[in-house]
Every structure is written in structure tokens, then in C-alpha cells.
PDB file of N, CA and C in Angstrom:
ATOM      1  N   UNK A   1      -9.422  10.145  16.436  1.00  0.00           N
ATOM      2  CA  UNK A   1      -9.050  11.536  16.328  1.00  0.00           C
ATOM      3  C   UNK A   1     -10.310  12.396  16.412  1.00  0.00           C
ATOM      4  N   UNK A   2     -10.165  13.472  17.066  1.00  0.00           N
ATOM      5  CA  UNK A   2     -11.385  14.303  17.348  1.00  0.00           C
ATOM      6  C   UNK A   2     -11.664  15.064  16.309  1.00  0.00           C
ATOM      7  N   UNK A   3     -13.416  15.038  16.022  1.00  0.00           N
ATOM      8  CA  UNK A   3     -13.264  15.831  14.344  1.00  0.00           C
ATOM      9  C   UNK A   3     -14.462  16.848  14.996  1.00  0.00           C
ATOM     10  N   UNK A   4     -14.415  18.012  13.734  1.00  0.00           N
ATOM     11  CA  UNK A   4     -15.275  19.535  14.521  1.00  0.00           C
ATOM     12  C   UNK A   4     -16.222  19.543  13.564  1.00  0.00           C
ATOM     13  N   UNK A   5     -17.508  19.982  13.942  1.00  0.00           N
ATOM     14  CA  UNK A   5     -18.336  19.985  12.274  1.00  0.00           C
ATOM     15  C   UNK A   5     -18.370  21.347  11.788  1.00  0.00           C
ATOM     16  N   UNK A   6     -18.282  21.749  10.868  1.00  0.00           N
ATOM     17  CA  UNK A   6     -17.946  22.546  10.341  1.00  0.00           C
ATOM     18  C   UNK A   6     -19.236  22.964   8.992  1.00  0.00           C
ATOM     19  N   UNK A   7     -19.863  22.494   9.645  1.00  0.00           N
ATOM     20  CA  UNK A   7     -21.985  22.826   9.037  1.00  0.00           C
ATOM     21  C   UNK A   7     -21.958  22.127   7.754  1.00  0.00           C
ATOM     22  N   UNK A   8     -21.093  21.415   6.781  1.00  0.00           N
ATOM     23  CA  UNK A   8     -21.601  20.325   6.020  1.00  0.00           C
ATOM     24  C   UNK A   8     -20.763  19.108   6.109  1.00  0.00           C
ATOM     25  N   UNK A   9     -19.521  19.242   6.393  1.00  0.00           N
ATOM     26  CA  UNK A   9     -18.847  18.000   6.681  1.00  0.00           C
ATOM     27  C   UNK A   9     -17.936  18.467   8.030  1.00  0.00           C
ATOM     28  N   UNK A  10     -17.122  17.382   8.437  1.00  0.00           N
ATOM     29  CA  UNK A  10     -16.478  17.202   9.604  1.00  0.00           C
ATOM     30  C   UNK A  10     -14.984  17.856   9.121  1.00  0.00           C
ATOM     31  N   UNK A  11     -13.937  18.781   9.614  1.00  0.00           N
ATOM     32  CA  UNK A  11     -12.905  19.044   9.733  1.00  0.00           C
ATOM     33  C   UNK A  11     -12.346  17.898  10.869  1.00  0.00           C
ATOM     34  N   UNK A  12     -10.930  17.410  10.434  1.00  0.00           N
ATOM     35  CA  UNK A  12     -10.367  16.958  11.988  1.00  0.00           C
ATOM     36  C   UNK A  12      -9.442  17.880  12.694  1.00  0.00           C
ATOM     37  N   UNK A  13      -9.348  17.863  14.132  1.00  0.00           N
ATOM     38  CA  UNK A  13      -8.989  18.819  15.258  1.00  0.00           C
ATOM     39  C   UNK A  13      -7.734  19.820  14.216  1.00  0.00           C
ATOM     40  N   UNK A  14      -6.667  19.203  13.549  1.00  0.00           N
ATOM     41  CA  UNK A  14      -5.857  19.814  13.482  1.00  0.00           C
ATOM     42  C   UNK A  14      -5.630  20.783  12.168  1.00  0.00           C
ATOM     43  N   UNK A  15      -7.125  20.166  11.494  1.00  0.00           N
ATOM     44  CA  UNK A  15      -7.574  20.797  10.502  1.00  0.00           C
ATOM     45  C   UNK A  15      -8.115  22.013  10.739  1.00  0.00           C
ATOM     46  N   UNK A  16      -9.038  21.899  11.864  1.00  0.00           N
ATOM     47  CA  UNK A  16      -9.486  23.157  12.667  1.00  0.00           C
ATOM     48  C   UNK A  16      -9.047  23.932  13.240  1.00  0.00           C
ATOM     49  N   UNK A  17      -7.333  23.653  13.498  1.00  0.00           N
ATOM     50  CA  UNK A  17      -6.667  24.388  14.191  1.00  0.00           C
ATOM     51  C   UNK A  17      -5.679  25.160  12.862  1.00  0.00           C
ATOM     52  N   UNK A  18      -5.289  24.430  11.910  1.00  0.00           N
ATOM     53  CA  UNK A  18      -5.198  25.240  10.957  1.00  0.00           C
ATOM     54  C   UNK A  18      -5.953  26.583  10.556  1.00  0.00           C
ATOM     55  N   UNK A  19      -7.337  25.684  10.674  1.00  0.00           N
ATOM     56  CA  UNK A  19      -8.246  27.057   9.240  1.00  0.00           C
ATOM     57  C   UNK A  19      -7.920  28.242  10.124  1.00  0.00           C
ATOM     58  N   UNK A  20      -8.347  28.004  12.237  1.00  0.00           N
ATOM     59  CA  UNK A  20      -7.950  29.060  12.718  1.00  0.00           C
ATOM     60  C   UNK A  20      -6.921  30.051  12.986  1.00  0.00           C
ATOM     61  N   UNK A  21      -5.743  29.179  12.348  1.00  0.00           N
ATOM     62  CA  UNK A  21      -4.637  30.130  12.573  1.00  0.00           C
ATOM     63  C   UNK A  21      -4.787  30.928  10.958  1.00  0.00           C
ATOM     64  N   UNK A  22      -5.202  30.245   9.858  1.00  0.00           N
ATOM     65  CA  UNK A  22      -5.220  30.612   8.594  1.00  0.00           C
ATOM     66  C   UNK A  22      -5.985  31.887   8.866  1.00  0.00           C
ATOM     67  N   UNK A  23      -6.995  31.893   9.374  1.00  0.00           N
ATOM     68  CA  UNK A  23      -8.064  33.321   9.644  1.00  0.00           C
ATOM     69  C   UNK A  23      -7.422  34.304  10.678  1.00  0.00           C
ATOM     70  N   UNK A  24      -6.975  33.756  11.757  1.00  0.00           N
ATOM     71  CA  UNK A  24      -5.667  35.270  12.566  1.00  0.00           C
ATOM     72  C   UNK A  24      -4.530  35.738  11.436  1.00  0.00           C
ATOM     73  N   UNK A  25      -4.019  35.391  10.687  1.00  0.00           N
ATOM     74  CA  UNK A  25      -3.220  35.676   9.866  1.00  0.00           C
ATOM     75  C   UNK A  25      -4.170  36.724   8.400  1.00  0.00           C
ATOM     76  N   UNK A  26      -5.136  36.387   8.546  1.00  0.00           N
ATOM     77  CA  UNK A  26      -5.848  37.315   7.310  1.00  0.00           C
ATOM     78  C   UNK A  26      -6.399  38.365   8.190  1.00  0.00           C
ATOM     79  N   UNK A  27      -6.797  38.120   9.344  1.00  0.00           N
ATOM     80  CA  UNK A  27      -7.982  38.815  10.356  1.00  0.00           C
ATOM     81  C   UNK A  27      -6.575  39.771  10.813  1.00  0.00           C
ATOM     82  N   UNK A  28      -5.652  39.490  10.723  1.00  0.00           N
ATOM     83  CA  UNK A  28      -4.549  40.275  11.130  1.00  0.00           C
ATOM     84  C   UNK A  28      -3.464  41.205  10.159  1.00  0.00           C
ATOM     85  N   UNK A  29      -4.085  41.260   9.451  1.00  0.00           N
ATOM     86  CA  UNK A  29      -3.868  41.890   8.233  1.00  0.00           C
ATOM     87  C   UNK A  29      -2.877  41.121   6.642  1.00  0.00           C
ATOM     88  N   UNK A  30      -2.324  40.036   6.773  1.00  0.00           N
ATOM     89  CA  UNK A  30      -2.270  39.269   5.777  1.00  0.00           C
ATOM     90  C   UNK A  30      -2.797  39.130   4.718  1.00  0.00           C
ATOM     91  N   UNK A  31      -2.670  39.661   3.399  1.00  0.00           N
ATOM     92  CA  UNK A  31      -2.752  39.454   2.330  1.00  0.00           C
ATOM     93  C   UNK A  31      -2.638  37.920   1.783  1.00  0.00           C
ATOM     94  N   UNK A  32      -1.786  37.735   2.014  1.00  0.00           N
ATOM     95  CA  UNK A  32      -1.029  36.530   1.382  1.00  0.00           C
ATOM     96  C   UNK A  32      -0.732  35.483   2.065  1.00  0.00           C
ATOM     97  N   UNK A  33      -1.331  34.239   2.563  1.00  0.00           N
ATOM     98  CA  UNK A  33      -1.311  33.486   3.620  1.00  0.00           C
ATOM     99  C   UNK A  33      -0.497  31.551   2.529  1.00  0.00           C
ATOM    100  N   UNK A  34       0.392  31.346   3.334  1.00  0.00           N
ATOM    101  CA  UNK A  34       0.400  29.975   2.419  1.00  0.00           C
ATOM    102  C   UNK A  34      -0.046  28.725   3.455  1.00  0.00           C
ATOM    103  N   UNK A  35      -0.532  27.592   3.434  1.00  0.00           N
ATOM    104  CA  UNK A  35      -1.120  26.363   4.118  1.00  0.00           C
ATOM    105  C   UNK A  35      -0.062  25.630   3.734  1.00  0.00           C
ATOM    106  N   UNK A  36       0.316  24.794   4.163  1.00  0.00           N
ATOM    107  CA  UNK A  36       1.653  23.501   3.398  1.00  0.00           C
ATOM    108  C   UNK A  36       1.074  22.174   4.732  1.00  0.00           C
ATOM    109  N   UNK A  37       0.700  21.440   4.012  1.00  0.00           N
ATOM    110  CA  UNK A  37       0.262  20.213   5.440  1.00  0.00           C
ATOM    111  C   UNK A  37       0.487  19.214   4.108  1.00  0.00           C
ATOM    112  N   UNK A  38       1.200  17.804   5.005  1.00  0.00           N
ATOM    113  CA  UNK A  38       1.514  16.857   4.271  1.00  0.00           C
ATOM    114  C   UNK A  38       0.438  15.970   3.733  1.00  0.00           C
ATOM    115  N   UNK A  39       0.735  15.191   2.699  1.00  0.00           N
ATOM    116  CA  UNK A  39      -0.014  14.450   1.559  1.00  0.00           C
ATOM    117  C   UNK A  39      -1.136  13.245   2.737  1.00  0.00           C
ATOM    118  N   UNK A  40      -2.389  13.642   2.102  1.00  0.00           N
ATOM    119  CA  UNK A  40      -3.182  13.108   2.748  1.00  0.00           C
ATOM    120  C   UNK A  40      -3.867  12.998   4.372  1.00  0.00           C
ATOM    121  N   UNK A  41      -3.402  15.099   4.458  1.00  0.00           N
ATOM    122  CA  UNK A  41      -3.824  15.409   5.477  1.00  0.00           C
ATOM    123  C   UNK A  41      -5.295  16.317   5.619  1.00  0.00           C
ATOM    124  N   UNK A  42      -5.592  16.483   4.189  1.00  0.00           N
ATOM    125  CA  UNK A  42      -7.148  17.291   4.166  1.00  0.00           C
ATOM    126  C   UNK A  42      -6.658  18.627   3.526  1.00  0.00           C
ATOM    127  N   UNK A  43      -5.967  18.940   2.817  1.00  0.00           N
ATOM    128  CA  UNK A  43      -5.799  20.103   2.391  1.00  0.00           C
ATOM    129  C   UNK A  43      -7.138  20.606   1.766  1.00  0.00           C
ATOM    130  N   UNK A  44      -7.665  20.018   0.816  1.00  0.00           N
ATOM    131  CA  UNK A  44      -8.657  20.230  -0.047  1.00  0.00           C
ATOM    132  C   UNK A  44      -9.831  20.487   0.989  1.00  0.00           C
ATOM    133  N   UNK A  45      -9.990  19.437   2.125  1.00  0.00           N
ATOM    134  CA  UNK A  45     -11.517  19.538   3.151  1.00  0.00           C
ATOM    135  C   UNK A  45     -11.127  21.293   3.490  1.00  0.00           C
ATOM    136  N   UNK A  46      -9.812  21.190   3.817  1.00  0.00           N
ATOM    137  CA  UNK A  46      -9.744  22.467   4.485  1.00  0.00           C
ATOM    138  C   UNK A  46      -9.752  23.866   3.342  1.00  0.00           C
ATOM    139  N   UNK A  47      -9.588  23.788   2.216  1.00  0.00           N
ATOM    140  CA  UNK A  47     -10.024  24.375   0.965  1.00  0.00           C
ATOM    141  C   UNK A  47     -11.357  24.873   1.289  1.00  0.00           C
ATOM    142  N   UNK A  48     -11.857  23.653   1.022  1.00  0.00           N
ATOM    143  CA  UNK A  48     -13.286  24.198   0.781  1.00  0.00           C
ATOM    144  C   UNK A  48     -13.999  24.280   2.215  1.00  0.00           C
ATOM    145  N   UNK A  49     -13.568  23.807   3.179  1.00  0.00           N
ATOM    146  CA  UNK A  49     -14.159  24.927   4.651  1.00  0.00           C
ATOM    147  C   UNK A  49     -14.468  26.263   4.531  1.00  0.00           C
ATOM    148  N   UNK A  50     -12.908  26.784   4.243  1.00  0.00           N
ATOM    149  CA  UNK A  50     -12.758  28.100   4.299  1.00  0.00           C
ATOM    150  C   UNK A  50     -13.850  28.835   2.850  1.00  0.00           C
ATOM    151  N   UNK A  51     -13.675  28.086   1.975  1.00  0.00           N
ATOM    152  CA  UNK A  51     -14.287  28.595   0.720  1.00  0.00           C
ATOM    153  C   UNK A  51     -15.936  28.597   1.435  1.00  0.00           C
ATOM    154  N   UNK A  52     -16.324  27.929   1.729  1.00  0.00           N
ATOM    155  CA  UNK A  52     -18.146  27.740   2.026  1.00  0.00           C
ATOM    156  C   UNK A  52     -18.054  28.502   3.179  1.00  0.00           C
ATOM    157  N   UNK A  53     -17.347  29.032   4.399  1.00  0.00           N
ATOM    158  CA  UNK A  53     -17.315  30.065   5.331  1.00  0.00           C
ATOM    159  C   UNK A  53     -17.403  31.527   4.441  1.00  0.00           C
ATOM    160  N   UNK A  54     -16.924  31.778   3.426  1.00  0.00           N
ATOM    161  CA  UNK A  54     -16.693  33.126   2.856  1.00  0.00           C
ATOM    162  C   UNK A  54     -17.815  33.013   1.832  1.00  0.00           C
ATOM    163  N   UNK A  55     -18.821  32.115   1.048  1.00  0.00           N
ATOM    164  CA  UNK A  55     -19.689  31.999   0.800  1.00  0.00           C
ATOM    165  C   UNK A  55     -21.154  31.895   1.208  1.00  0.00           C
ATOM    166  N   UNK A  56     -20.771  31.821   2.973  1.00  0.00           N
ATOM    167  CA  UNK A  56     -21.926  31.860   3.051  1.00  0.00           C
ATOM    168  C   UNK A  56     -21.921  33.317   4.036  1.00  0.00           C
ATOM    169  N   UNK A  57     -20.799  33.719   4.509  1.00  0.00           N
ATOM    170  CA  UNK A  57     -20.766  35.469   4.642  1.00  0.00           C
ATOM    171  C   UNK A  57     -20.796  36.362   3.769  1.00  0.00           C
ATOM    172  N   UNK A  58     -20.632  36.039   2.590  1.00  0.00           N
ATOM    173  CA  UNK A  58     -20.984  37.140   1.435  1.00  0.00           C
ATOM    174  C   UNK A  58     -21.426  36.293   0.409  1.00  0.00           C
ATOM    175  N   UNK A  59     -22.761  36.593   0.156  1.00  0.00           N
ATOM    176  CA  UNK A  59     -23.063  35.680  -1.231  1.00  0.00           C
ATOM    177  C   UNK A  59     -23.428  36.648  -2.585  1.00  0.00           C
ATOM    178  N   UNK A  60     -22.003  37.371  -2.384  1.00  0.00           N
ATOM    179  CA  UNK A  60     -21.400  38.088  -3.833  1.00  0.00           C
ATOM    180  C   UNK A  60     -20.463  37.681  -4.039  1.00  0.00           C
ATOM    181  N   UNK A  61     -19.606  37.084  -3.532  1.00  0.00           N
ATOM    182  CA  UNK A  61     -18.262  36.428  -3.472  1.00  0.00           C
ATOM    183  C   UNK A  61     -18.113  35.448  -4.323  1.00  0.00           C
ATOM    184  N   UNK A  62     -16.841  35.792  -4.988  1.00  0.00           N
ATOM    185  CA  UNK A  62     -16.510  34.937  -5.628  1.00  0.00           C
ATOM    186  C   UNK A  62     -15.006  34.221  -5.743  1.00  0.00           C
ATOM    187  N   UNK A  63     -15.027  33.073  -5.852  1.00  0.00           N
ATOM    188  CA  UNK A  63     -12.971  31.961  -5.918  1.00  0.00           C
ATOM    189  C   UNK A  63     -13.176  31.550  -6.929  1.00  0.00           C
ATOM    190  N   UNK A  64     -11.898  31.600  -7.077  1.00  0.00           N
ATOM    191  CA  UNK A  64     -11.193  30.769  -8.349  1.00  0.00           C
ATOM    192  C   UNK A  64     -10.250  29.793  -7.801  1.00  0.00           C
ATOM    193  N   UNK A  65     -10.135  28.477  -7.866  1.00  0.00           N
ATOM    194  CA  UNK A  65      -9.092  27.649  -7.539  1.00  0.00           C
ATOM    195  C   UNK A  65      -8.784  27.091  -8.589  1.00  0.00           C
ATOM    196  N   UNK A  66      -6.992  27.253  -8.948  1.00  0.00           N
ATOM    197  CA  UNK A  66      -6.448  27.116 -10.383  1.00  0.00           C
ATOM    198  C   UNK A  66      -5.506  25.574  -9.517  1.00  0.00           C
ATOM    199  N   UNK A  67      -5.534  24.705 -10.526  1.00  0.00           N
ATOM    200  CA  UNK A  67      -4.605  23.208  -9.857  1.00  0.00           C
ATOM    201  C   UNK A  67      -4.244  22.941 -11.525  1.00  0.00           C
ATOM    202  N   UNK A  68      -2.894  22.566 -11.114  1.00  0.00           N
ATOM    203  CA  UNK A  68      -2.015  21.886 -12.202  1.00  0.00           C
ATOM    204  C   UNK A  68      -2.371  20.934 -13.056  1.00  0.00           C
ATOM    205  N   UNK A  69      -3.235  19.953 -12.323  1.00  0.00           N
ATOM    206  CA  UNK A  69      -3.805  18.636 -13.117  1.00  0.00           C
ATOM    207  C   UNK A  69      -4.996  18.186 -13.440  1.00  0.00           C
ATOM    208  N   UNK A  70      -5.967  18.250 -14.318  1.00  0.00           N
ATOM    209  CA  UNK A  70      -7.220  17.731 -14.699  1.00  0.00           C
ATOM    210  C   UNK A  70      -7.677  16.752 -13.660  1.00  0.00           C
ATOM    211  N   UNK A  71      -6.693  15.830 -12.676  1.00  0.00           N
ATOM    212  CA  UNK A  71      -7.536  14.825 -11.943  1.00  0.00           C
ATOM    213  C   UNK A  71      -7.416  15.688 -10.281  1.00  0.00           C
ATOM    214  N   UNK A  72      -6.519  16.983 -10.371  1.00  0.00           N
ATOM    215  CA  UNK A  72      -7.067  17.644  -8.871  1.00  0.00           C
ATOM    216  C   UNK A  72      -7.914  18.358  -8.943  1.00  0.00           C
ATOM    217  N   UNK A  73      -8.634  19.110 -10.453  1.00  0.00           N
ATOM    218  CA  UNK A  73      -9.645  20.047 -10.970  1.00  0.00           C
ATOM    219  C   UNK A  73     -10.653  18.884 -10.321  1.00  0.00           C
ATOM    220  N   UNK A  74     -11.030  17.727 -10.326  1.00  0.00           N
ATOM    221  CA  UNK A  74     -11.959  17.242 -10.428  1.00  0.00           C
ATOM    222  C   UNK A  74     -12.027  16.302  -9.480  1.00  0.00           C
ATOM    223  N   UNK A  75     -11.188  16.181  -8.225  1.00  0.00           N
ATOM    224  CA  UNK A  75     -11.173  15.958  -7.300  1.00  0.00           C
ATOM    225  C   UNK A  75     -11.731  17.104  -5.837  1.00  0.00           C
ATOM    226  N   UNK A  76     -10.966  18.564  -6.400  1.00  0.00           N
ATOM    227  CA  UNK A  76     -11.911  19.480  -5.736  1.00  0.00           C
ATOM    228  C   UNK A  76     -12.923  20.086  -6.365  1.00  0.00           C
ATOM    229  N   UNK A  77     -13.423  19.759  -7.706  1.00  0.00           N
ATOM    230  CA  UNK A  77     -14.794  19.770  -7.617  1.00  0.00           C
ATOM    231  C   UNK A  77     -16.028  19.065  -6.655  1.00  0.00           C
ATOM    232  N   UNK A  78     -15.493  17.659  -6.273  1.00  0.00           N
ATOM    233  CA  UNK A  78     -16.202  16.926  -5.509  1.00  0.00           C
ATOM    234  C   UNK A  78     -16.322  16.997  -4.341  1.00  0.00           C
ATOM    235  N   UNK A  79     -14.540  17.700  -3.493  1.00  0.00           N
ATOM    236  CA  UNK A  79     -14.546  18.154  -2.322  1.00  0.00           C
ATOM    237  C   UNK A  79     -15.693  19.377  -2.201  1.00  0.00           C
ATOM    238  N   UNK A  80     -15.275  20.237  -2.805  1.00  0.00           N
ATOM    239  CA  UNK A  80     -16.520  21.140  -2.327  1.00  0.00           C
ATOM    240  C   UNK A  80     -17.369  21.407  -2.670  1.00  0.00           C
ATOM    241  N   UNK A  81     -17.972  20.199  -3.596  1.00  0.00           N
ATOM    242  CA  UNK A  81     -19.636  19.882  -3.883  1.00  0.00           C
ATOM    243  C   UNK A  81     -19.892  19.249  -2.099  1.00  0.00           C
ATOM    244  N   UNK A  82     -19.130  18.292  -1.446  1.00  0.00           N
ATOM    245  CA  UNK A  82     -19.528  18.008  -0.443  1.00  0.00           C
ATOM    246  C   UNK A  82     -20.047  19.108   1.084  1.00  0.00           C
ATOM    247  N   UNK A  83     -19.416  20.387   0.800  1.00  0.00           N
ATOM    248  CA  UNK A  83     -19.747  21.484   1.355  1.00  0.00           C
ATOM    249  C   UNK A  83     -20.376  21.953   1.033  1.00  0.00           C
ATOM    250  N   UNK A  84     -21.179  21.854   0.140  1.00  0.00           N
ATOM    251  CA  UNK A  84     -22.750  22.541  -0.473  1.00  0.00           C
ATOM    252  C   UNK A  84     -22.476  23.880  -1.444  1.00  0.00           C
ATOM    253  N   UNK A  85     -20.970  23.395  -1.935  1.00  0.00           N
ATOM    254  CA  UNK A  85     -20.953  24.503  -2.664  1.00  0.00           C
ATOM    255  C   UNK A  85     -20.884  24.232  -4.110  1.00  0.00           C
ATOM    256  N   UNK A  86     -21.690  24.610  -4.914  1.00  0.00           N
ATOM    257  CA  UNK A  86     -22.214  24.366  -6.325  1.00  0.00           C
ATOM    258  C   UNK A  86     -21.440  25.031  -7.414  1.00  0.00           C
ATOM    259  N   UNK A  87     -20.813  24.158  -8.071  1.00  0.00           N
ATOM    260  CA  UNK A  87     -19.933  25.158  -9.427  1.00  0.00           C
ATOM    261  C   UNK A  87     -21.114  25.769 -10.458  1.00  0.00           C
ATOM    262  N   UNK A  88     -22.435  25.189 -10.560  1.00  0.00           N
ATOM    263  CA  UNK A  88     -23.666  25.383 -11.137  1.00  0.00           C
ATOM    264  C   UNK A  88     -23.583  27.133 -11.155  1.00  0.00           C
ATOM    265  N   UNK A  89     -23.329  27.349 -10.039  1.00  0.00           N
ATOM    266  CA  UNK A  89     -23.993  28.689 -10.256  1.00  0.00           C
ATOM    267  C   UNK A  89     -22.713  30.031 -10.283  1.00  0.00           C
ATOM    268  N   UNK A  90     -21.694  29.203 -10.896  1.00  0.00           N
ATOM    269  CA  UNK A  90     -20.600  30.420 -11.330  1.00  0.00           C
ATOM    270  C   UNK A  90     -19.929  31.051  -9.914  1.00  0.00           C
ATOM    271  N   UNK A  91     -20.000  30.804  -8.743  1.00  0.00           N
ATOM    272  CA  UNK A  91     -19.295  31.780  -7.888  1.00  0.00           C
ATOM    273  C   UNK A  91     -18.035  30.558  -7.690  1.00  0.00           C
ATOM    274  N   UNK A  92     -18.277  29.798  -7.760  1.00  0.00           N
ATOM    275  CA  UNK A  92     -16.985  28.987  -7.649  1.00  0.00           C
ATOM    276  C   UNK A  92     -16.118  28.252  -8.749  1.00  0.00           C
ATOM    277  N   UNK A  93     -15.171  28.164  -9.447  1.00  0.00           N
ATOM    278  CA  UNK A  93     -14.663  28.030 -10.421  1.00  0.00           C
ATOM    279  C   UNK A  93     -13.561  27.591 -10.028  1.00  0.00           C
ATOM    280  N   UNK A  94     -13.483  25.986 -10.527  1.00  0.00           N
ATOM    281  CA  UNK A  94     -12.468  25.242 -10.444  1.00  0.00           C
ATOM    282  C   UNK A  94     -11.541  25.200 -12.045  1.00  0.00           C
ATOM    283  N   UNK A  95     -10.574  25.109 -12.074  1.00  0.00           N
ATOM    284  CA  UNK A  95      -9.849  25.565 -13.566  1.00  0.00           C
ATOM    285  C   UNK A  95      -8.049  24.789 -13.372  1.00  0.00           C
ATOM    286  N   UNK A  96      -8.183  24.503 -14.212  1.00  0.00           N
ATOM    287  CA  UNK A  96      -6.574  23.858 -14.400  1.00  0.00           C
ATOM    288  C   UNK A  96      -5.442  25.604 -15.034  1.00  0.00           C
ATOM    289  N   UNK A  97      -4.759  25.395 -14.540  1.00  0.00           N
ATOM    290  CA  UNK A  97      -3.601  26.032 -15.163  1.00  0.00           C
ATOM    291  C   UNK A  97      -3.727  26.485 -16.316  1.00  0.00           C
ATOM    292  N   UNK A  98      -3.472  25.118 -17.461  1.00  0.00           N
ATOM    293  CA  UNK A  98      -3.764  24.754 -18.904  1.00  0.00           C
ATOM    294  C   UNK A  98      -5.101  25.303 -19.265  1.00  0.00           C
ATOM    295  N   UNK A  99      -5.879  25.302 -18.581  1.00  0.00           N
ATOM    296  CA  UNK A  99      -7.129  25.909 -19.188  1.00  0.00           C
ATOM    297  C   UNK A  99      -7.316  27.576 -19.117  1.00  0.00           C
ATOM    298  N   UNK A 100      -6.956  27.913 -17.866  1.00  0.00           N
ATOM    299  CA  UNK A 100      -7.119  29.132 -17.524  1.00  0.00           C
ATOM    300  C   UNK A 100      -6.320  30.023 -18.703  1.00  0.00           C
ATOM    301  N   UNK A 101      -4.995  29.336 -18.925  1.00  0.00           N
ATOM    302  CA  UNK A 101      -4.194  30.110 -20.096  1.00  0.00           C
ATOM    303  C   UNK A 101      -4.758  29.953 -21.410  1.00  0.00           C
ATOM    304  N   UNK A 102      -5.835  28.836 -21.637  1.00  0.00           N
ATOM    305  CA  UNK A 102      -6.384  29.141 -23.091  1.00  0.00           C
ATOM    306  C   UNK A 102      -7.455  30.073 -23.289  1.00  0.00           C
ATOM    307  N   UNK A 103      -8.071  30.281 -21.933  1.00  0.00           N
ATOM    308  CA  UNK A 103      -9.510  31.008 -21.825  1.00  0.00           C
ATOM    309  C   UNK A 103      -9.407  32.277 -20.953  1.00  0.00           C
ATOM    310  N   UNK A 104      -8.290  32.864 -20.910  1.00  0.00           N
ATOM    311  CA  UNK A 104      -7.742  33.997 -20.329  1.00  0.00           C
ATOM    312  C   UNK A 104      -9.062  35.064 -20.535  1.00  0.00           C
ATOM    313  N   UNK A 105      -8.911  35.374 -22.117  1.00  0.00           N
ATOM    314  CA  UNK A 105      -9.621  36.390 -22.713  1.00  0.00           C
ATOM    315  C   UNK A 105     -11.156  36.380 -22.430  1.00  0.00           C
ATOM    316  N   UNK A 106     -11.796  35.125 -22.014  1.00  0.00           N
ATOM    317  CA  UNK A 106     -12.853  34.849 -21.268  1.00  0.00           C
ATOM    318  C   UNK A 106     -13.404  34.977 -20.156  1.00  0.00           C
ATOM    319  N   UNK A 107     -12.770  35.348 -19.015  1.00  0.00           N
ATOM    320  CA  UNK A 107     -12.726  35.638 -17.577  1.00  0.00           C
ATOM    321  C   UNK A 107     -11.892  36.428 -17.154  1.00  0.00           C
ATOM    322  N   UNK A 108     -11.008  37.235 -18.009  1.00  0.00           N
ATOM    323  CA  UNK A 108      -9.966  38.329 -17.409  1.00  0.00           C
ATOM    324  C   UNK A 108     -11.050  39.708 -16.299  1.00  0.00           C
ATOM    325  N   UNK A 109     -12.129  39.646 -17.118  1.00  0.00           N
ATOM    326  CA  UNK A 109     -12.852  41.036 -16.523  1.00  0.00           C
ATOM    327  C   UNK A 109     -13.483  40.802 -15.024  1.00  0.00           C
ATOM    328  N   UNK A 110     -13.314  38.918 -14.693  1.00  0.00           N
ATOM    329  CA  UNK A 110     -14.085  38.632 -13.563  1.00  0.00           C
ATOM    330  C   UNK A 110     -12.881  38.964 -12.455  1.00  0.00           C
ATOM    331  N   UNK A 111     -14.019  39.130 -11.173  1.00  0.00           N
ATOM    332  CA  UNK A 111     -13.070  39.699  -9.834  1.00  0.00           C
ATOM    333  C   UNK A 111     -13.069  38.272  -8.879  1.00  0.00           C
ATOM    334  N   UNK A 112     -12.291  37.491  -8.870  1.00  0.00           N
ATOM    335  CA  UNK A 112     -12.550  36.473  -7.670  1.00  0.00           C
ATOM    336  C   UNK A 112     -11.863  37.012  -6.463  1.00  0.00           C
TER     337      UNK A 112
END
């Protein structure tokens, strides 16, 4: 399968053809875009593509990615440590559900 590099790891073709339709849909005025690709097709690579593209065009920017389960918090921590993107330095914030609702009062004032 043909894969695209994508400046720290490899997207595959149809991954790439995603992120691009994902970006005509925002570039086209979309607010609100949803991705749905089946189990063990790269959702997460393609996560953090897009996340390290908007990080490295604005490095004021900031995401929040909220996941249901302690073992996907820490599964895309690793995905997009592999894109060179560092939770170290606060612009990226991986958070469970469960957590976000205990520590509300802690990060309500931040803008992701």
C-alpha cells in the first residue's frame, strides 16, 4: 500500500486522502467536521497528522483530545509523541472524560 510522509511519520494513501478531504471541509467553511474510518485503520496517525500540521502553523495553538478510556489517553499520547508533538510543554493535552469532569475547575479558563 502506498504511504505519504507526512514530515515525522508515514500516513497511508487513504489516510491522506482523508486528512485532505477533512481540510476542504474546514477550508470550506465547516465548523464541525466528523472522521468515522473502521477499527484499525489509523484514526489516531491521522489525529495527530492533522494536530502537528496546526502546530506547526501556529505555535500558539492549542488541542485538547478528550477519549473515554485511560488505555486510549495513553495510546494517543504515544501516537503523537511519534509526530514530535510533546505533552511536556502544555499545548497538547490528552485527558479522559473521567478526568476532565474532576478537573473542570482547573482548565475551564483555557482556549483549545
Amino acid at each position: 500500500m502506498e504511504q505519504v510522509d507526512s514530515g515525522y511519520t508515514e500516513l497511508r494513501s487513504y489516510q491522506w486522502e482523508m486528512k485532505h478531504r477533512l481540510y476542504e471541509k474546514w477550508w470550506g467553511g465547516s465548523r464541525s467536521v466528523m472522521v468515522q474510518m473502521p477499527t484499525g485503520t489509523g484514526k489516531t496517525h491521522l489525529l495527530a497528522s492533522v494536530i502537528s500540521d496546526r502546530m506547526m502553523a501556529d505555535d500558539t495553538a492549542s488541542v485538547w483530545i478528550v477519549a473515554h478510556r485511560r488505555e486510549l489517553v495513553e495510546q494517543i499520547e504515544e501516537t503523537v509523541a511519534r509526530y514530535g508533538i510533546s505533552k511536556d510543554d502544555g499545548r497538547v493535552k490528552v485527558m479522559s472524560i473521567q478526568w476532565l469532569s474532576k478537573h473542570w475547575e482547573d482548565v475551564k479558563d483555557e482556549r483549545p
